[in-house]
Protein backbone atom coordinates (compact mmCIF):
# COMPACT_ATOMS: atom_id res chain seq x y z
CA UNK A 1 71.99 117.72 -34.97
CA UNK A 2 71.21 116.58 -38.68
CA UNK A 3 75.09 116.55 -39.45
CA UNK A 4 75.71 114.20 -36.56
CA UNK A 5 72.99 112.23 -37.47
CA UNK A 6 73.56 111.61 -40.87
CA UNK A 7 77.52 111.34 -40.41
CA UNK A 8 76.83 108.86 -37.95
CA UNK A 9 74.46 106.67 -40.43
CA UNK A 10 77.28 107.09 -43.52
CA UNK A 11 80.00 106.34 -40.93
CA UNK A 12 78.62 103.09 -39.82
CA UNK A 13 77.53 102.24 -43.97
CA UNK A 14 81.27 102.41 -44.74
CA UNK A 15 82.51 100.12 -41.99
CA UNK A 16 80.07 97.58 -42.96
CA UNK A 17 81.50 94.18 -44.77
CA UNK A 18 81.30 94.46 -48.70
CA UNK A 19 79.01 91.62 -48.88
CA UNK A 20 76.37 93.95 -47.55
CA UNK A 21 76.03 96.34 -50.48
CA UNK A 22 76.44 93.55 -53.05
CA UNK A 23 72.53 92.73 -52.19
CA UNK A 24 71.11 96.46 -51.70
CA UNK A 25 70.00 99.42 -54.36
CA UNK A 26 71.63 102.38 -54.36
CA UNK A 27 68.28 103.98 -54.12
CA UNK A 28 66.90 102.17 -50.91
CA UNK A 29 70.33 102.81 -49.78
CA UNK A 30 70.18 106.93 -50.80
CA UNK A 31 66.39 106.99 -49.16
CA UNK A 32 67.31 106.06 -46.01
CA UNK A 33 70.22 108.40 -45.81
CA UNK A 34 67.41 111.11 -46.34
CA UNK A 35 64.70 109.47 -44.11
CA UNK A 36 67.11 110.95 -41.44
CA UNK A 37 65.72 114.55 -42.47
CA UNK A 38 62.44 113.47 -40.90
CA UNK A 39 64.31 112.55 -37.89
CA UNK A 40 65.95 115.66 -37.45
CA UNK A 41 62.84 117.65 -38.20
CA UNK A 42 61.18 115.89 -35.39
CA UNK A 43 63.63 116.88 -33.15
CA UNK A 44 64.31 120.21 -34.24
CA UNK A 45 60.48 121.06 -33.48
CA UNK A 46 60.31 119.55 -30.77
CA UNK A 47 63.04 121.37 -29.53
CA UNK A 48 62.37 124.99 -31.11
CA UNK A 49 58.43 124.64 -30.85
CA UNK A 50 56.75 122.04 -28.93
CA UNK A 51 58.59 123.28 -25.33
CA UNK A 52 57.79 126.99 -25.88
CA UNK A 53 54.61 125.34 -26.84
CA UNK A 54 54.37 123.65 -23.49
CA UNK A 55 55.07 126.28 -21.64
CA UNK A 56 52.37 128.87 -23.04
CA UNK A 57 50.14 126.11 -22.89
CA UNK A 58 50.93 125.64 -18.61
CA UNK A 59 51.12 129.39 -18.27
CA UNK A 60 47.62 129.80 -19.90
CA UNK A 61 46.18 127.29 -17.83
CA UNK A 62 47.84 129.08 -14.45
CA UNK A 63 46.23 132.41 -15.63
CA UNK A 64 42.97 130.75 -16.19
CA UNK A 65 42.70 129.33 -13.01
CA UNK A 66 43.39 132.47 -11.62
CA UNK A 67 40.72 134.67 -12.97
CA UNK A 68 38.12 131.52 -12.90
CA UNK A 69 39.00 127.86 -10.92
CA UNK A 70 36.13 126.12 -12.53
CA UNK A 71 36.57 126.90 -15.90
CA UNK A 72 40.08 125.76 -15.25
CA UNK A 73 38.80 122.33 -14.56
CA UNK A 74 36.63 122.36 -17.20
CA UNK A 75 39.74 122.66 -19.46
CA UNK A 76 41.91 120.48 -17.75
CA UNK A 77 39.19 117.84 -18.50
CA UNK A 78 38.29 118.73 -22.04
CA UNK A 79 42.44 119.22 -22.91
CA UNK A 80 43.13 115.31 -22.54
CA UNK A 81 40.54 114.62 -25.53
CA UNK A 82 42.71 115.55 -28.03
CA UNK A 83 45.70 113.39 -26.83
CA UNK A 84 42.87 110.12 -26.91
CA UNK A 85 42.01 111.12 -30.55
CA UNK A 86 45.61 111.62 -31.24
CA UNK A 87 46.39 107.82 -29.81
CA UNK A 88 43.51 106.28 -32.02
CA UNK A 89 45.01 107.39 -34.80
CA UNK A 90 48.96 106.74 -34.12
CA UNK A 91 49.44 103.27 -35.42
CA UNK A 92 48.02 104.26 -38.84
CA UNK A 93 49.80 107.17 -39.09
CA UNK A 94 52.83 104.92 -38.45
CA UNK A 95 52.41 102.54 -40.97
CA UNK A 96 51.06 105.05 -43.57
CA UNK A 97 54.30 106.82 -43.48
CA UNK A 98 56.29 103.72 -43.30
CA UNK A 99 54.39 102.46 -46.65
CA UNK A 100 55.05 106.12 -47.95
CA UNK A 101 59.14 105.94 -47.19
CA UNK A 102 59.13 102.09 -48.85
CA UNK A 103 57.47 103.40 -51.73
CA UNK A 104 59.85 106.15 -52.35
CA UNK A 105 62.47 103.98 -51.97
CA UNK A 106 61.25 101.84 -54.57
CA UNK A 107 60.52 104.58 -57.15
CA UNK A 108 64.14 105.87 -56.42
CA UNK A 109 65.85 102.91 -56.70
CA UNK A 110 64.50 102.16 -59.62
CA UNK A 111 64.77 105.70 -61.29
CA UNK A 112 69.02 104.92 -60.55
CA UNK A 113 68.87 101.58 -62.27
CA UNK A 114 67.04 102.75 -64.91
CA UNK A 115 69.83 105.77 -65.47
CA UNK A 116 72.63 103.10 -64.92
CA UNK A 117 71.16 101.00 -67.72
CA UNK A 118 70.28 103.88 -70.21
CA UNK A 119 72.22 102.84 -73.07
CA UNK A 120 71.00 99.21 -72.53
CA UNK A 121 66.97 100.12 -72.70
CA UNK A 122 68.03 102.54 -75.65
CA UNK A 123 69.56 100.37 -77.94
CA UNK A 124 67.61 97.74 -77.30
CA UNK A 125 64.46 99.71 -78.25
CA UNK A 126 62.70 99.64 -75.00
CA UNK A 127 62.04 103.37 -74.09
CA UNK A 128 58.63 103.21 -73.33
CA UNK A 129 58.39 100.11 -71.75
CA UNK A 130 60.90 100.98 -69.00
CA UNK A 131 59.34 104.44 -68.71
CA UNK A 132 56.10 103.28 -68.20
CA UNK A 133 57.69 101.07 -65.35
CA UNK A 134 58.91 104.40 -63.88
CA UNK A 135 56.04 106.44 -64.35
CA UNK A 136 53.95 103.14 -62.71
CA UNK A 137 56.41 103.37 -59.67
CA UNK A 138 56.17 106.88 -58.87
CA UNK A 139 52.38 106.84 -59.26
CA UNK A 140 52.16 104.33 -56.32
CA UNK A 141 54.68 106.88 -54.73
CA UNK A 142 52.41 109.32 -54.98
CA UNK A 143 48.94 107.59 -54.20
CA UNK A 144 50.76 106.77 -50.43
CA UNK A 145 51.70 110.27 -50.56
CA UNK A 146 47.98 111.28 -51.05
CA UNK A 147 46.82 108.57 -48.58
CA UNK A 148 48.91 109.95 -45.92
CA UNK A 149 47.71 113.60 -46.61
CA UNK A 150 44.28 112.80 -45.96
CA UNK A 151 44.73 110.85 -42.90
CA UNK A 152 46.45 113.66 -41.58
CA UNK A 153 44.21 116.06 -43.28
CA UNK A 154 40.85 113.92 -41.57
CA UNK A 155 42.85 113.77 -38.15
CA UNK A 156 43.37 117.97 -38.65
CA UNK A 157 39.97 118.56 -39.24
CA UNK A 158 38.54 116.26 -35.90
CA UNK A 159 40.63 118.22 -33.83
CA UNK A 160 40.11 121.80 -35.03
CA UNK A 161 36.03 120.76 -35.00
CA UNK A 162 37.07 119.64 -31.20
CA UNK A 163 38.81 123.01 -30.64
CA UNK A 164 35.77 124.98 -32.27
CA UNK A 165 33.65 122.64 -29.75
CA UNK A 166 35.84 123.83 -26.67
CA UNK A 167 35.57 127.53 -27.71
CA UNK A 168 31.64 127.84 -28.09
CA UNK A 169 31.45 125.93 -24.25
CA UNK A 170 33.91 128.43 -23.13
CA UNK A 171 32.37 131.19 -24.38
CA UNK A 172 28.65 129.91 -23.14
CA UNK A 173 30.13 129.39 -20.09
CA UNK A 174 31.20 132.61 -19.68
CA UNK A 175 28.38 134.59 -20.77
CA UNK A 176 26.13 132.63 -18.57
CA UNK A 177 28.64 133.65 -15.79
CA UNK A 178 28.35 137.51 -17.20
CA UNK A 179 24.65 136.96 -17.10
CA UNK A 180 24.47 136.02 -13.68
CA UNK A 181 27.17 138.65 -12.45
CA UNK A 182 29.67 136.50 -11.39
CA UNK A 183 32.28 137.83 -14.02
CA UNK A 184 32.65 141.13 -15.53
CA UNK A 185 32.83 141.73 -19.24
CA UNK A 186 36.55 142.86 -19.06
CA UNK A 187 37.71 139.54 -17.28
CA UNK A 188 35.25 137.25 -19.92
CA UNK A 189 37.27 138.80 -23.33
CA UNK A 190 40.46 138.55 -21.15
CA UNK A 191 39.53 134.85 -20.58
CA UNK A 192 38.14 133.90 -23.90
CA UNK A 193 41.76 135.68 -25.16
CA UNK A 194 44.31 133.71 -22.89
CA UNK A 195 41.41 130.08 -23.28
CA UNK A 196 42.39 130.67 -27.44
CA UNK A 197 46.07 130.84 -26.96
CA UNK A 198 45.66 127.47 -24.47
CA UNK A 199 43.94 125.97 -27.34
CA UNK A 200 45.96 127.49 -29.98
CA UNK A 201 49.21 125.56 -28.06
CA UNK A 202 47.14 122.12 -27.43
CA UNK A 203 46.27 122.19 -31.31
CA UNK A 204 50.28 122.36 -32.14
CA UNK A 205 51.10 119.92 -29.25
CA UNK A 206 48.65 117.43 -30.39
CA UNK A 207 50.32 117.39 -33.52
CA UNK A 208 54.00 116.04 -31.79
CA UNK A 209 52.78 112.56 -31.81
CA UNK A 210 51.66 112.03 -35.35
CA UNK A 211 55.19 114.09 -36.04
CA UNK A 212 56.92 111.18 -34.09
CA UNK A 213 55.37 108.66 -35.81
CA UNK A 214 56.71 109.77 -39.01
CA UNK A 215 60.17 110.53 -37.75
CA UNK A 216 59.48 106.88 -35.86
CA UNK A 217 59.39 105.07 -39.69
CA UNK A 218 62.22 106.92 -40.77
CA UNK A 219 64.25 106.13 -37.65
CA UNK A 220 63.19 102.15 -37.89
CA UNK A 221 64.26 102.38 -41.39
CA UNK A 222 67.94 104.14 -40.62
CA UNK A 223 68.09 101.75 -37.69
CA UNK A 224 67.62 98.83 -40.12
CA UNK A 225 70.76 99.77 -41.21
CA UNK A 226 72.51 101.10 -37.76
CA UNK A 227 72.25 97.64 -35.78
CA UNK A 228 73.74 95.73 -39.00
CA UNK A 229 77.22 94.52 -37.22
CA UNK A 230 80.30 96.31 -38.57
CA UNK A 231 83.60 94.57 -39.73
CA UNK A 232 85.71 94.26 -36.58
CA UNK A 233 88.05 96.82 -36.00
CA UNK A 234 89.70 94.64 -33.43
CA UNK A 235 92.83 92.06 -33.94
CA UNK A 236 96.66 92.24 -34.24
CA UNK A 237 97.74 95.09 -36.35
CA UNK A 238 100.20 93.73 -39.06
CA UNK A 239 102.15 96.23 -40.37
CA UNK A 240 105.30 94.23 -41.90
CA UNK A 241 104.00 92.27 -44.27
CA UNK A 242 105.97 89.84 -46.29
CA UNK A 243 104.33 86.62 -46.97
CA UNK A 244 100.77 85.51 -47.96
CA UNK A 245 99.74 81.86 -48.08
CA UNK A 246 96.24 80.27 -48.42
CA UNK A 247 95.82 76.36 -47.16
CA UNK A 248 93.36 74.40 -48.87
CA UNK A 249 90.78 77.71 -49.78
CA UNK A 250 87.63 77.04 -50.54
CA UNK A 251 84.69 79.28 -51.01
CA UNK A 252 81.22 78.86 -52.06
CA UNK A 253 78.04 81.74 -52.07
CA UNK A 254 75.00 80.74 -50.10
CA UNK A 255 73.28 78.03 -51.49
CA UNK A 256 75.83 77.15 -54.42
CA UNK A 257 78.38 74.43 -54.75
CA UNK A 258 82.07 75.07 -54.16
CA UNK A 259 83.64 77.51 -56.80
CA UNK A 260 87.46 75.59 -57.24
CA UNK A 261 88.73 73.05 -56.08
CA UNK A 262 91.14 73.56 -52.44
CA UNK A 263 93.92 76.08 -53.67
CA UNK A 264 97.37 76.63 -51.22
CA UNK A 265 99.41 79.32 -52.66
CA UNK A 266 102.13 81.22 -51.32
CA UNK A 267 103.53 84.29 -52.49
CA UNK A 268 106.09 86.21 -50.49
CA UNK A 269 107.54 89.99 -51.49
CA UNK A 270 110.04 90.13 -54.59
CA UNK A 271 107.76 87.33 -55.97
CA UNK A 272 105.07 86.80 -59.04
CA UNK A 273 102.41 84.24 -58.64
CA UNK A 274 100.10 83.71 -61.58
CA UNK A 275 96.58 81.62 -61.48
CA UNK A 276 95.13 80.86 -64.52
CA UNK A 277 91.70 79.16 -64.93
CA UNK A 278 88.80 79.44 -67.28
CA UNK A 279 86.04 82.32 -67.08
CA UNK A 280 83.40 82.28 -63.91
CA UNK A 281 85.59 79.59 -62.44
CA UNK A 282 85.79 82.38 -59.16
CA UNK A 283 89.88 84.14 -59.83
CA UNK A 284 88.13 87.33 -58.65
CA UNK A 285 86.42 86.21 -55.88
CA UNK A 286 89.49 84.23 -54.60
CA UNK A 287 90.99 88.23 -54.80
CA UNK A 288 88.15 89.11 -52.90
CA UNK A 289 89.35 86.12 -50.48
CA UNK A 290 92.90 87.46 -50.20
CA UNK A 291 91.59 91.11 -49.38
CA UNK A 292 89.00 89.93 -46.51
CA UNK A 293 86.13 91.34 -47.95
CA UNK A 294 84.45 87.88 -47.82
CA UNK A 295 84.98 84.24 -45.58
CA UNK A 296 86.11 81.42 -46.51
CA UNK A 297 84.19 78.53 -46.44
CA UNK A 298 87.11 76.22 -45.27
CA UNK A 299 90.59 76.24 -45.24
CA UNK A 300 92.29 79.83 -44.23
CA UNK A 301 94.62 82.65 -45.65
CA UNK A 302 97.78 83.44 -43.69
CA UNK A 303 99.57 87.01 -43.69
CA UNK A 304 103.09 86.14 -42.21
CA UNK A 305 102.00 83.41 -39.72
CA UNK A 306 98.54 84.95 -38.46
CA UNK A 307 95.59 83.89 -39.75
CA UNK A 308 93.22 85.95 -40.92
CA UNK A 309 90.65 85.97 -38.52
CA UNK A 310 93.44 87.12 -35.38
CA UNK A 311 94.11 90.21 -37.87
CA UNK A 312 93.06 93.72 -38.16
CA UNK A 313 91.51 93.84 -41.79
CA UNK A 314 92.30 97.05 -42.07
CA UNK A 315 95.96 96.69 -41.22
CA UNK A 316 96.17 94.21 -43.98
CA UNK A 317 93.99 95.42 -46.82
CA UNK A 318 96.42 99.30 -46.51
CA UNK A 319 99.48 97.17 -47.35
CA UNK A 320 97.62 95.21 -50.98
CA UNK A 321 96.99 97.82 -53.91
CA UNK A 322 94.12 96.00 -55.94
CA UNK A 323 93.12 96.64 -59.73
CA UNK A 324 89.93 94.90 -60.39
CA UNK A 325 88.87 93.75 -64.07
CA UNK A 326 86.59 96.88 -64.07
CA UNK A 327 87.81 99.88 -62.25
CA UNK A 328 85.72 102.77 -60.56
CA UNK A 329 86.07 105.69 -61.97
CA UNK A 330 84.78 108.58 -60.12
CA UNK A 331 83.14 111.94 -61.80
CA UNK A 332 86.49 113.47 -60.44
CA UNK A 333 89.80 114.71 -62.26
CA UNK A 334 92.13 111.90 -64.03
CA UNK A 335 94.69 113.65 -60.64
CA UNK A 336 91.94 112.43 -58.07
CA UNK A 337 90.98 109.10 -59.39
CA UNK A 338 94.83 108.21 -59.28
CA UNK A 339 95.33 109.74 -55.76
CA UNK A 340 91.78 109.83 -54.18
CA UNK A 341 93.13 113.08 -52.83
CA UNK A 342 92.58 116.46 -53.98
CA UNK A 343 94.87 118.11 -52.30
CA UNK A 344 97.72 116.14 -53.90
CA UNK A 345 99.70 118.73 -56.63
CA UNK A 346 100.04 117.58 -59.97
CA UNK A 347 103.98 118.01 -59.90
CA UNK A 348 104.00 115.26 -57.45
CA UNK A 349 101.77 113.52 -59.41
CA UNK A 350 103.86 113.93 -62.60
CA UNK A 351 106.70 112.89 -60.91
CA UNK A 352 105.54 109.57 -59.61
CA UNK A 353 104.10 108.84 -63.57
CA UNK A 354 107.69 109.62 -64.34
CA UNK A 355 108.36 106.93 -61.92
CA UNK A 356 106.79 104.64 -63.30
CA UNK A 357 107.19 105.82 -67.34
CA UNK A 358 103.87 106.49 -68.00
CA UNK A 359 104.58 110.26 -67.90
CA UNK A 360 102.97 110.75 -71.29
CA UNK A 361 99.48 109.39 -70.04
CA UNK A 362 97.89 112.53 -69.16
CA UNK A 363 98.72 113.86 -72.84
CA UNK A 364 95.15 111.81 -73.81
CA UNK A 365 92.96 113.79 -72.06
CA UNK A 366 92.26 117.07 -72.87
CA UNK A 367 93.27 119.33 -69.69
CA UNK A 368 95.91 116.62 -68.30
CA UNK A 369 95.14 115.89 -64.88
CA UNK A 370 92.75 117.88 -64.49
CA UNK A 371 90.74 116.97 -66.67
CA UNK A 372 87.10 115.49 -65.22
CA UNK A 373 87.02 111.76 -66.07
CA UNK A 374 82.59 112.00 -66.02
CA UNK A 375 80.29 109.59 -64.20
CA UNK A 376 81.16 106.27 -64.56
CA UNK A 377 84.41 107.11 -66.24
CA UNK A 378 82.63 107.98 -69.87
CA UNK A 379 86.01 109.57 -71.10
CA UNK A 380 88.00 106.56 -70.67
CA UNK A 381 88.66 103.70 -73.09
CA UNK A 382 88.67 100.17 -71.20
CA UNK A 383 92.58 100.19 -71.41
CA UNK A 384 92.66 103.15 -70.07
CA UNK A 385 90.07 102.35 -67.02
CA UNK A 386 92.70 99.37 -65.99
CA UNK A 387 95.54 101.76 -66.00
CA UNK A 388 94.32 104.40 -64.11
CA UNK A 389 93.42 101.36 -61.47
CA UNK A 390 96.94 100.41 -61.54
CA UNK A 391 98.12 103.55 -61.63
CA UNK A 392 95.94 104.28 -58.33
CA UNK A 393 97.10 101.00 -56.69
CA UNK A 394 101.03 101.59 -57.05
CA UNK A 395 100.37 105.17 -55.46
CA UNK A 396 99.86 103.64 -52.42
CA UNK A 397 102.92 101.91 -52.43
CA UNK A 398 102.05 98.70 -51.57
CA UNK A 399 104.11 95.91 -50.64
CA UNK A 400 101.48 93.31 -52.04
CA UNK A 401 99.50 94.15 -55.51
CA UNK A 402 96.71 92.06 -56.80
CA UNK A 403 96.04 92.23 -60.50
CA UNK A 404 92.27 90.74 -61.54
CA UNK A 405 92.76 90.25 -65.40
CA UNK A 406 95.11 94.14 -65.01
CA UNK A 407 95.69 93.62 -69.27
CA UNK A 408 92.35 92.29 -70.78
CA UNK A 409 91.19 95.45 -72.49
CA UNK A 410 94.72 96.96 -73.18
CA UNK A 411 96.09 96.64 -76.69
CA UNK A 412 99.72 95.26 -77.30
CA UNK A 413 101.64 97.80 -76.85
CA UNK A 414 100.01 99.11 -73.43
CA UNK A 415 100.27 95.37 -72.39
CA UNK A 416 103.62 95.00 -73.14
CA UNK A 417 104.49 98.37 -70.88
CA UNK A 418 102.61 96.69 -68.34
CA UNK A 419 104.33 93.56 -68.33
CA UNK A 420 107.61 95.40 -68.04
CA UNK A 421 105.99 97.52 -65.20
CA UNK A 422 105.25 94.29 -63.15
CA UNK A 423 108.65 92.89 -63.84
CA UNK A 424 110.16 95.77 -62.47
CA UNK A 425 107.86 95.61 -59.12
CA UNK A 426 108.79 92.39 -58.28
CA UNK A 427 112.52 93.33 -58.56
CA UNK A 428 111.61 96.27 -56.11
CA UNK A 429 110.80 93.72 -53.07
CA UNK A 430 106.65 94.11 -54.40
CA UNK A 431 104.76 90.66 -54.12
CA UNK A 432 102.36 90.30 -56.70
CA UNK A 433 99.35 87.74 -57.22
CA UNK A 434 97.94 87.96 -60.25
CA UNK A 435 95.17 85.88 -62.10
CA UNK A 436 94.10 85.55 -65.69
CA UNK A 437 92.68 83.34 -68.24
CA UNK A 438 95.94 83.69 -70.59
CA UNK A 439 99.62 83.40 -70.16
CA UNK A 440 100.23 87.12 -70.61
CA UNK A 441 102.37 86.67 -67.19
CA UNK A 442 103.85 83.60 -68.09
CA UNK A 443 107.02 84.69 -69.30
CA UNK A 444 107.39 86.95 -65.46
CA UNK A 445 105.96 84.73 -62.96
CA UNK A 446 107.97 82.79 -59.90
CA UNK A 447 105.15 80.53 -59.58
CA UNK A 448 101.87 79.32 -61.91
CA UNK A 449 98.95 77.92 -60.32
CA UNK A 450 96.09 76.84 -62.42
CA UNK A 451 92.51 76.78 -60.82
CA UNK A 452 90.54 74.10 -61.09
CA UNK A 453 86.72 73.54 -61.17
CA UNK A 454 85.46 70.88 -58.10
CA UNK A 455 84.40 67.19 -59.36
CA UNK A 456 80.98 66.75 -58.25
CA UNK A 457 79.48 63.04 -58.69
């Protein structure tokens, strides 16, 4: 049940639109995969515990009534008590829990950025300031954690001083009944035996609602994330294509002016278009434009003749092979973060390097392709980083490749190779859109665009 759970929660994260994760921690992000423990532990007990519960509880209450009606009343009166304590208490069990999970959250997410930043705060001299920051976050994780405890703790202790209450009329009840000999002794320790395990069962049970109000905040949480709309999966399926064109593009974040002026391109297969433009004037995010991951403001992007928005995003972003200005590296081997498969040999993988003349590349690490690159890619130089993104984008063999500043941190000679490299795509029938602040393409390109920053008065 967990399994499906949680692979239904990371299925639906994935399919959401990039623009989602750009505002969200890792750590919130992390917690609320987790919070789905708490959902599955609800249901697993309630499952495995609170039926067999149930039914002890009914079966107790039949045997009861059969040795002694009255008393069974009695019971069936007293046993509804606990259930009105139980709902006094539910809505600050609820948010006690929920104010525990956010806090969590918070201390998490934190704790990650902190770890991303590490050799920021440490050359920078700020150790203890940022871990007192920490240790501040997880002590108001831990003072919810404490004010949950008791609440439950206070609620635990009403009941069981209920269930002590219920025993001593029980047992009064039945040694007045003794007393008066209307019971015999054998039938009042068989009673008082079977009236403990009816109890014993209504104790547990009356637990199942404070249990679903904690598996309640974690679902609201996960569901938080579960109702957020993901990208269409609809639309024509292009799987031919040979032309991209953009008419009068512009984009602009929420609450910001335009980032360029109106840009129509058009690039088709066997071509090179270059855009040049200054720093922050938006080249990436007009990448980010061509690859759907967000909307333009105005104007539109064509693949072939269908707009964008009649297309299967998928469809189109399987045909582009992308290398950002700062490439993910995964804490995989150099063979994986080319491939993103593991199952890939490395013969085939030294034979498409061969391809390509860069068969010498795994020579710089230490075990070849095997070698683990680390988190974040610590092995790698910056050159490096934006070759093994290339490297990973022309394994796909893609008939479109975008290149986001592909040579900034390579030195000459790597750039040169590069240059080469690209020249030879395009004679292969590969389109190719590439942007930069220099002319490194210049010499290459079919086409030179140069982006522009909007005239405001």
């Amino acid at each position: 049940m967990n399994t499906t759970i949680v692979n239904g929660f990371i299925n639906h994260l994935f399919h959401l639109n990039w623009t989602f994760f750009s505002g969200r921690k890792k750590g919130d992000l992390i917690s609320r995969l987790f919070d789905n423990e708490k959902v599955q532990v609800g249901i697993q007990k309630f499952v495995s515990d609170d039926i067999l519960e149930f039914l002890t509880l009914l079966a107790s209450l039949l045997i009861i009534f059969f040795y002694d009606d009255k008393l069974a009343l009695i019971l069936l009166f007293l046993l509804p008590v606990y259930f009105v304590i139980v709902s006094s208490v539910q809505s600050k069990f609820y948010q006690a829990n929920r104010r525990l999970l956010e806090s969590y959250s918070k201390s998490e997410s934190q704790f990650i950025d902190n770890l991303d930043g590490i050799y920021d705060i440490q050359h920078a001299g700020k150790i203890e300031r940022f871990t007192k920051k920490m240790n501040s976050d997880f002590s108001d994780y831990h003072v919810e954690s404490a004010v949950t405890g008791n609440l439950n703790a206070k609620y635990l202790l009403v009941i069981s001083l209920f269930g002590t209450l219920t025993m001593t009329l029980i047992f009064s009840y039945c040694v007045a009944e003794v007393s008066r000999g209307l019971m015999e002794i054998g039938n009042m320790v068989a009673i008082f035996s079977i009236a403990g395990m009816c109890l014993s069962s209504t104790l547990k049970l009356a637990t199942l609602p404070l249990r679903w109000q904690e598996a309640k905040a974690a679902l609201v949480r996960s569901n938080d994330i579960m109702t957020i709309p993901v990208e269409s999966e609809g639309g024509v399926i292009l799987s031919d294509l040979y032309e991209v064109r953009t008419n009068g593009l512009l984009f602009h974040f929420p609450g910001k002016l335009d980032l360029f002026r109106p840009i129509s391109i058009q690039v088709r297969i066997g071509e090179m278009v270059v855009i040049t433009g200054n720093n922050g004037i938006g080249k990436s995010t007009f990448m980010s434009l061509i690859l759907g991951m967000y909307k333009p403001t105005s104007g539109d992007i064509y693949y072939n003749s269908l707009s964008q928005s009649e297309l299967n995003l998928n469809s189109i972003r399987t045909q582009f092979g992308y290398v950002s200005q700062h490439t993910k590296i995964f804490n995989n081997s150099l063979l994986f973060n080319i491939t993103f498969d593991e199952s890939v040999s490395q013969e085939e993988v030294m034979s498409f390097l061969e391809k390509w003349e860069f068969v010498e590349f795994p020579n710089r690490f230490e075990l070849g392709l095997v070698t683990i690159l680390g988190e974040e890619g610590f092995k790698v130089s910056g050159g490096e980083r934006q070759l093994i993104g290339l490297l990973r984008a022309l394994y796909r063999e893609p008939r479109f490749l975008l290149l986001d500043e592909v040579a900034a941190f390579m030195d000459g000679d790597l750039k040169d190779k590069v240059v080469r490299l690209v020249w030879k795509l395009t004679r292969n029938s590969v389109g190719i859109l590439a942007v930069s602040h220099d002319e490194v393409f210049s010499d290459i390109a079919t086409t030179m665009y140069r982006m522009e920053k909007p005239e405001y008065s």
